[in-house]
N, C-alpha and C. Protein backbone atom coordinates (compact mmCIF):
# COMPACT_ATOMS: atom_id res chain seq x y z
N UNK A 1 102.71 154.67 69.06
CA UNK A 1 102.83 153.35 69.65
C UNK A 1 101.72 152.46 69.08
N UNK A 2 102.17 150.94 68.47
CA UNK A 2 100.93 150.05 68.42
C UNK A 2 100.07 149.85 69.26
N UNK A 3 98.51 149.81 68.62
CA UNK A 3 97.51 149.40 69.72
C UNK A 3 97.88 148.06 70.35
N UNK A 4 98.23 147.44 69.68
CA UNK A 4 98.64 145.48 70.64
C UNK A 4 99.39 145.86 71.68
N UNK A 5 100.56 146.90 71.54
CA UNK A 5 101.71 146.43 72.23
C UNK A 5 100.93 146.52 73.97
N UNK A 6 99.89 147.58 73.85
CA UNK A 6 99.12 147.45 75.92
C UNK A 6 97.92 146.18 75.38
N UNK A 7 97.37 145.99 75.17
CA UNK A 7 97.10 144.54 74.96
C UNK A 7 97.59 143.44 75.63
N UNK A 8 99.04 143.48 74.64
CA UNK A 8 100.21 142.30 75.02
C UNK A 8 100.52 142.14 76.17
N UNK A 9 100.83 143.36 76.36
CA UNK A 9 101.26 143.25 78.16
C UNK A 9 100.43 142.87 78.82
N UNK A 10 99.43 143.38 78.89
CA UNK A 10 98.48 143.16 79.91
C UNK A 10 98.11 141.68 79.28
N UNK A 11 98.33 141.02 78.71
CA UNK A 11 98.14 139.43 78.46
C UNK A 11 99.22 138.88 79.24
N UNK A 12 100.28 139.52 79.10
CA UNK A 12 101.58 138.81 79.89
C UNK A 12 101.53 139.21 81.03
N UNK A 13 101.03 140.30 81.48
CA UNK A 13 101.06 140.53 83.26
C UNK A 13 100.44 139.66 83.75
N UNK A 14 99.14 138.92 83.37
CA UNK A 14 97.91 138.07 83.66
C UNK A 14 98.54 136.22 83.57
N UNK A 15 98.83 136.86 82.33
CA UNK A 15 99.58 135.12 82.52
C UNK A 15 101.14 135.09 83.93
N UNK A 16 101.87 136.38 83.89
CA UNK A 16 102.86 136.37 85.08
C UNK A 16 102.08 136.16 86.67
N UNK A 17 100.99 136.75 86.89
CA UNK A 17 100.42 136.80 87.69
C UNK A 17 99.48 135.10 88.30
N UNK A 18 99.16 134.56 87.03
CA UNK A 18 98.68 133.32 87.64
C UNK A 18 99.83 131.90 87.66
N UNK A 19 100.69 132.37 87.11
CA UNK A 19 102.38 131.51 87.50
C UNK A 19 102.61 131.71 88.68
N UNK A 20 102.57 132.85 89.20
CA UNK A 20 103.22 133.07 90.90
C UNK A 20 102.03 132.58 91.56
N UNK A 21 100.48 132.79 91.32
CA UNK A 21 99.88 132.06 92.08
C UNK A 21 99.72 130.88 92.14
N UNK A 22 100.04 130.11 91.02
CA UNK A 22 100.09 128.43 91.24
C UNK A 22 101.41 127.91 91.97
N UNK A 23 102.47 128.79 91.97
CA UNK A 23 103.84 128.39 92.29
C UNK A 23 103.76 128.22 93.89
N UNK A 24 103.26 128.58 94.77
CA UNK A 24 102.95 128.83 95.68
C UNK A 24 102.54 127.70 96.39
N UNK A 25 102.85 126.55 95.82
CA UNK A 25 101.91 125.09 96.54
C UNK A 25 100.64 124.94 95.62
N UNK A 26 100.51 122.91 95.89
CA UNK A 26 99.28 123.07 95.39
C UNK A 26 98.05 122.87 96.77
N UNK A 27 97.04 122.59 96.32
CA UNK A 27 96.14 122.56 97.53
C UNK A 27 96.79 121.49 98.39
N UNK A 28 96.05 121.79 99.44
CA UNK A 28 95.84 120.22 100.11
C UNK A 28 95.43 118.96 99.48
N UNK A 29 96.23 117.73 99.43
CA UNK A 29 95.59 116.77 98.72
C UNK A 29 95.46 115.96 100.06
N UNK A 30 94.21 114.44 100.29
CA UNK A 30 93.81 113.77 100.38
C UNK A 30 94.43 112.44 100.68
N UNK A 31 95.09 111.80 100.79
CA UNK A 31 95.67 110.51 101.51
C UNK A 31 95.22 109.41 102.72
N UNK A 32 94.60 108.65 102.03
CA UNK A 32 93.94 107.57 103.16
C UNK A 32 94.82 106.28 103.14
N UNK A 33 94.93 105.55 104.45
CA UNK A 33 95.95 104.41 104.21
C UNK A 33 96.04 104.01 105.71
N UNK A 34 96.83 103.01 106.01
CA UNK A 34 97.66 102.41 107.45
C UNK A 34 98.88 102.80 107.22
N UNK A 35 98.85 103.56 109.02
CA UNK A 35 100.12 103.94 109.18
C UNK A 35 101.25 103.10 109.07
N UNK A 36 102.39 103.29 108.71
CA UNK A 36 103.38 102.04 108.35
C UNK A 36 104.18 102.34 109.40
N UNK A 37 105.05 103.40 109.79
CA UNK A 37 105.90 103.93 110.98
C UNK A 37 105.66 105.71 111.06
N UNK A 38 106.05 105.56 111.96
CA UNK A 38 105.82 107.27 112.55
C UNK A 38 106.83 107.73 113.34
N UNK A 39 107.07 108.77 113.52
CA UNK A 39 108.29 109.86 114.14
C UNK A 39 107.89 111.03 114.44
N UNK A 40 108.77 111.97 115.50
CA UNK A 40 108.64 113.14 115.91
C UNK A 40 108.39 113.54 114.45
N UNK A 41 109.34 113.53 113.21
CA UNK A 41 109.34 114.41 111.85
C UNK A 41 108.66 113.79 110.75
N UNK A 42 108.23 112.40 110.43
CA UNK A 42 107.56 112.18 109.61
C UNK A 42 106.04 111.17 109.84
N UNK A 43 105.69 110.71 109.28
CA UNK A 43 104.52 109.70 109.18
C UNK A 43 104.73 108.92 107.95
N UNK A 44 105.03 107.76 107.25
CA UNK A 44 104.90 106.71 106.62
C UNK A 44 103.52 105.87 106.49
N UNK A 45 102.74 106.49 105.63
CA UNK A 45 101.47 105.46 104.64
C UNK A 45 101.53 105.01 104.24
N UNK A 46 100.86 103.53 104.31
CA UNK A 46 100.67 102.57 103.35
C UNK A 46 99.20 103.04 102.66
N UNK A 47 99.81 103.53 101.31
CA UNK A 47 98.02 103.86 100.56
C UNK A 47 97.74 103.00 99.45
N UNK A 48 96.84 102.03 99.01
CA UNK A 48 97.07 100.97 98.65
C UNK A 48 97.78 100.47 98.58
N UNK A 49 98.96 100.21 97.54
CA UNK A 49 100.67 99.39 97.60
C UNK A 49 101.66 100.49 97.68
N UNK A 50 101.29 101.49 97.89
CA UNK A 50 102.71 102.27 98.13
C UNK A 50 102.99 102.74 99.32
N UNK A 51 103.70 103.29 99.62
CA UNK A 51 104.54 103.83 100.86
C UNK A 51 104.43 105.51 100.81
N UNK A 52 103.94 105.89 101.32
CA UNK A 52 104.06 107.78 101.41
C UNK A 52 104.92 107.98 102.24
N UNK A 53 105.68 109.10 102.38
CA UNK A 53 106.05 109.93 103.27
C UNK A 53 106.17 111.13 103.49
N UNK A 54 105.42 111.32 104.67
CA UNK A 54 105.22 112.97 105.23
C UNK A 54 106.25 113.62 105.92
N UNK A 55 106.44 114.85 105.66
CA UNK A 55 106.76 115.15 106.85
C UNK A 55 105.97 115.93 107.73
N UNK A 56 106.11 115.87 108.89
CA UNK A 56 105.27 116.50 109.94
C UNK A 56 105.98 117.39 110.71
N UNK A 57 105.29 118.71 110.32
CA UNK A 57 106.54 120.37 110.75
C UNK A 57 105.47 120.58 111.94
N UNK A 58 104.39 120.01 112.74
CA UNK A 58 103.32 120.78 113.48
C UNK A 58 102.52 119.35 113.81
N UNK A 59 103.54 119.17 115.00
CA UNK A 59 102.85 117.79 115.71
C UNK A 59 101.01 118.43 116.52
N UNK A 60 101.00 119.05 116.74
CA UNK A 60 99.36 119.57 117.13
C UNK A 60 98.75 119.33 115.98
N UNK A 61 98.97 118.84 114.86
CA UNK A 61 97.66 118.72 113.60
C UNK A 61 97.53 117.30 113.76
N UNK A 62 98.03 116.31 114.68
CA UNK A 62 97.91 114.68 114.49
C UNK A 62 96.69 114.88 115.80
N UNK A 63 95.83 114.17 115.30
CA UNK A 63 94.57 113.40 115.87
C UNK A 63 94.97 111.90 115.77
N UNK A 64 94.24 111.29 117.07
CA UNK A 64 94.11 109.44 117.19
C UNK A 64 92.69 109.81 118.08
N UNK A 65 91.99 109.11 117.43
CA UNK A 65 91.05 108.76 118.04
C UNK A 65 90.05 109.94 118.52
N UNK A 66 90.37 111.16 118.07
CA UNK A 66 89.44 112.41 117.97
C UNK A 66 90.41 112.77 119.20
N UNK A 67 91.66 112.89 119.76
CA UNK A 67 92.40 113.27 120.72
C UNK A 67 93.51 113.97 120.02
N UNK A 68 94.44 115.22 120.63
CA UNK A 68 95.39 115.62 120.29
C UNK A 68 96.12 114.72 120.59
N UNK A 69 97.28 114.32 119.63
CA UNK A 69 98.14 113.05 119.44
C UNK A 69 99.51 113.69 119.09
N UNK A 70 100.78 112.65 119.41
CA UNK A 70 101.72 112.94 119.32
C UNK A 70 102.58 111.67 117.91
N UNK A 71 103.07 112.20 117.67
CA UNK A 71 103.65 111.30 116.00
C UNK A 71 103.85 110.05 116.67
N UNK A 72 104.46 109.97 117.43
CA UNK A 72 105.13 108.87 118.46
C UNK A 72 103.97 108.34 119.16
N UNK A 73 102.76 108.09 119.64
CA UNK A 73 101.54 107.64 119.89
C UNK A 73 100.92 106.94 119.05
N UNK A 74 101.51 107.24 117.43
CA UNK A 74 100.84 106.47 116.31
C UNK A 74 101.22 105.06 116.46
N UNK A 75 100.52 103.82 115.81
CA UNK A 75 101.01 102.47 115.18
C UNK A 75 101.00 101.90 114.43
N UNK A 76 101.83 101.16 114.24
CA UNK A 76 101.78 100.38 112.74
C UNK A 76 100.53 100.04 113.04
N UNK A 77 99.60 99.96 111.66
CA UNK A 77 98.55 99.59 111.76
C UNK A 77 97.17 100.59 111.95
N UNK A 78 97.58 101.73 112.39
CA UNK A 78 96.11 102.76 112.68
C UNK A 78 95.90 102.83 111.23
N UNK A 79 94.80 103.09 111.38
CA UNK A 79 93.93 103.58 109.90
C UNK A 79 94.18 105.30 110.48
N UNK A 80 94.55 105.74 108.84
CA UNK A 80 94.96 107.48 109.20
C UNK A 80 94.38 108.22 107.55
N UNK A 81 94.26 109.42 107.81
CA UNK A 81 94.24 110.31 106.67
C UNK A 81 94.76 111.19 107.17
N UNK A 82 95.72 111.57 105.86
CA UNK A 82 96.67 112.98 106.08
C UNK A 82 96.41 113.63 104.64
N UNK A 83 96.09 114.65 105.05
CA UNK A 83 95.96 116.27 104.41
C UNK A 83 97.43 116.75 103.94
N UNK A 84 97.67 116.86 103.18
CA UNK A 84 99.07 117.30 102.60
C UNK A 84 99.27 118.24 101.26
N UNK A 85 100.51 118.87 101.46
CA UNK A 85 100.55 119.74 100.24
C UNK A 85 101.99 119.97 99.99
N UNK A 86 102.47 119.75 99.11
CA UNK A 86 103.92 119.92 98.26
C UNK A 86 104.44 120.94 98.59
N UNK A 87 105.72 121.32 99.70
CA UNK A 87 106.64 121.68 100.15
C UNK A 87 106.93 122.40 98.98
N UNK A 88 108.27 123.31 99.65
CA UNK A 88 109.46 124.07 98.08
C UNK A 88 109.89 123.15 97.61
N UNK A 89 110.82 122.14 98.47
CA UNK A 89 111.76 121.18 98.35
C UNK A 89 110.77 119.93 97.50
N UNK A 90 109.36 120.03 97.27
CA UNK A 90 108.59 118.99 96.37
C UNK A 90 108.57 117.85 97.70
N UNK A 91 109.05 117.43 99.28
CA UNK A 91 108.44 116.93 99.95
C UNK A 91 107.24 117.18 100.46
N UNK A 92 106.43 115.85 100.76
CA UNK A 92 104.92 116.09 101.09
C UNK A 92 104.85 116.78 102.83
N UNK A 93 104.05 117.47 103.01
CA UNK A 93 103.95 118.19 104.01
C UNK A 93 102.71 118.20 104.91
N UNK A 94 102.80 117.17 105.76
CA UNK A 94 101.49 116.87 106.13
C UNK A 94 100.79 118.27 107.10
N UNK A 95 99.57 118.76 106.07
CA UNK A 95 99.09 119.72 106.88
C UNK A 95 98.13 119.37 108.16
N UNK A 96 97.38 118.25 108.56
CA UNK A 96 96.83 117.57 109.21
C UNK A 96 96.87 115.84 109.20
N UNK A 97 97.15 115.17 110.28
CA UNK A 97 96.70 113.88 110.47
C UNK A 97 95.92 113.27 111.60
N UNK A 98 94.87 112.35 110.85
CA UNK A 98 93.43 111.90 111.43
C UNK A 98 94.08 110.48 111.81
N UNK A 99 94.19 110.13 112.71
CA UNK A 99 93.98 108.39 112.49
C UNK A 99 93.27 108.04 114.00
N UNK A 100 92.59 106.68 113.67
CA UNK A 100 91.54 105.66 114.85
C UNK A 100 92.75 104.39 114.79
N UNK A 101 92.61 103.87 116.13
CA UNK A 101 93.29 102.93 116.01
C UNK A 101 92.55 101.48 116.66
N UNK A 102 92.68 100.76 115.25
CA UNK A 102 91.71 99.45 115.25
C UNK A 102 91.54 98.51 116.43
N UNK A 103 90.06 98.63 117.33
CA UNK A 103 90.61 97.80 118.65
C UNK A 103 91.15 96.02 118.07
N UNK A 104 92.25 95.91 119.26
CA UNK A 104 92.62 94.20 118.69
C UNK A 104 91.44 93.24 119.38
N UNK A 105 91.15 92.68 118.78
CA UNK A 105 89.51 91.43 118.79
C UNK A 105 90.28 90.20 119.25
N UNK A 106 90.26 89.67 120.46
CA UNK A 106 90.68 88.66 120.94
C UNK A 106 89.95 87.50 120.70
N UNK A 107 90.31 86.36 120.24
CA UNK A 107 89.32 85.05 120.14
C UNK A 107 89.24 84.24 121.68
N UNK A 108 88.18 83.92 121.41
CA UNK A 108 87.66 83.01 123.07
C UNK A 108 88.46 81.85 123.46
N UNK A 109 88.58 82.27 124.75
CA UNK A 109 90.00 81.01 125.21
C UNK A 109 91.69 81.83 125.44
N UNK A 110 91.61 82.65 124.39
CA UNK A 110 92.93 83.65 124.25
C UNK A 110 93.24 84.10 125.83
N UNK A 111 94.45 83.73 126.10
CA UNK A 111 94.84 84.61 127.07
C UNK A 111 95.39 86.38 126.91
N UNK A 112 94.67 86.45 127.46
CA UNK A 112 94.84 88.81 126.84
C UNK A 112 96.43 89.16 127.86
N UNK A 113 96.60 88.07 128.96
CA UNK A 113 96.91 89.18 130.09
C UNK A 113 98.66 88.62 129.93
């Protein structure tokens, strides 16, 4: 038998082996923005000019305001970061969402009530 041919393999087991581990998802990526709309199943970001959309499989990972939050509690308008990572299907998969929601600043004279 050639000396390459266990070589080879073992070059190709190594390269087979780090294909299945990248295939697997990539990390968590990073997403900061205002929420645009929200749902029991997704979350919609505005992250600079674009529009994201999550979906959300695990309503216990949404935070508002350092509180366990429900998708439906969100508003247009909270400032949010969502943690996400590429599904099978290549949809984004929000693994966590953070958002504060901006108090509204009334001007003097304004009636609030």
């Amino acid at each position: 038998m050639n000396d390459a041919f266990p070589r080879m393999l073992a070059a190709l087991c190594l390269l087979f082996a780090l294909l299945v581990e990248n295939s697997h998802g990539d990390a968590a990526q990073k997403y900061i923005g205002t929420i645009h709309s929200a749902d029991a199943n997704q979350v919609t970001l505005m992250v600079g000019t674009e529009l994201v959309t999550f979906r959300v499989e695990d309503e216990t990972a949404i935070t508002l305001d350092g509180k366990t939050a429900r998708a439906a509690d969100l508003r247009d308008g909270d400032q949010a970061t969502v943690n996400a990572e590429k599904g099978q299907d290549f949809v984004l998969r929000a693994v966590d969402v953070t958002a504060t929601r901006k108090p509204v600043k009334h001007t003097a004279g304004e009636n609030t009530h």
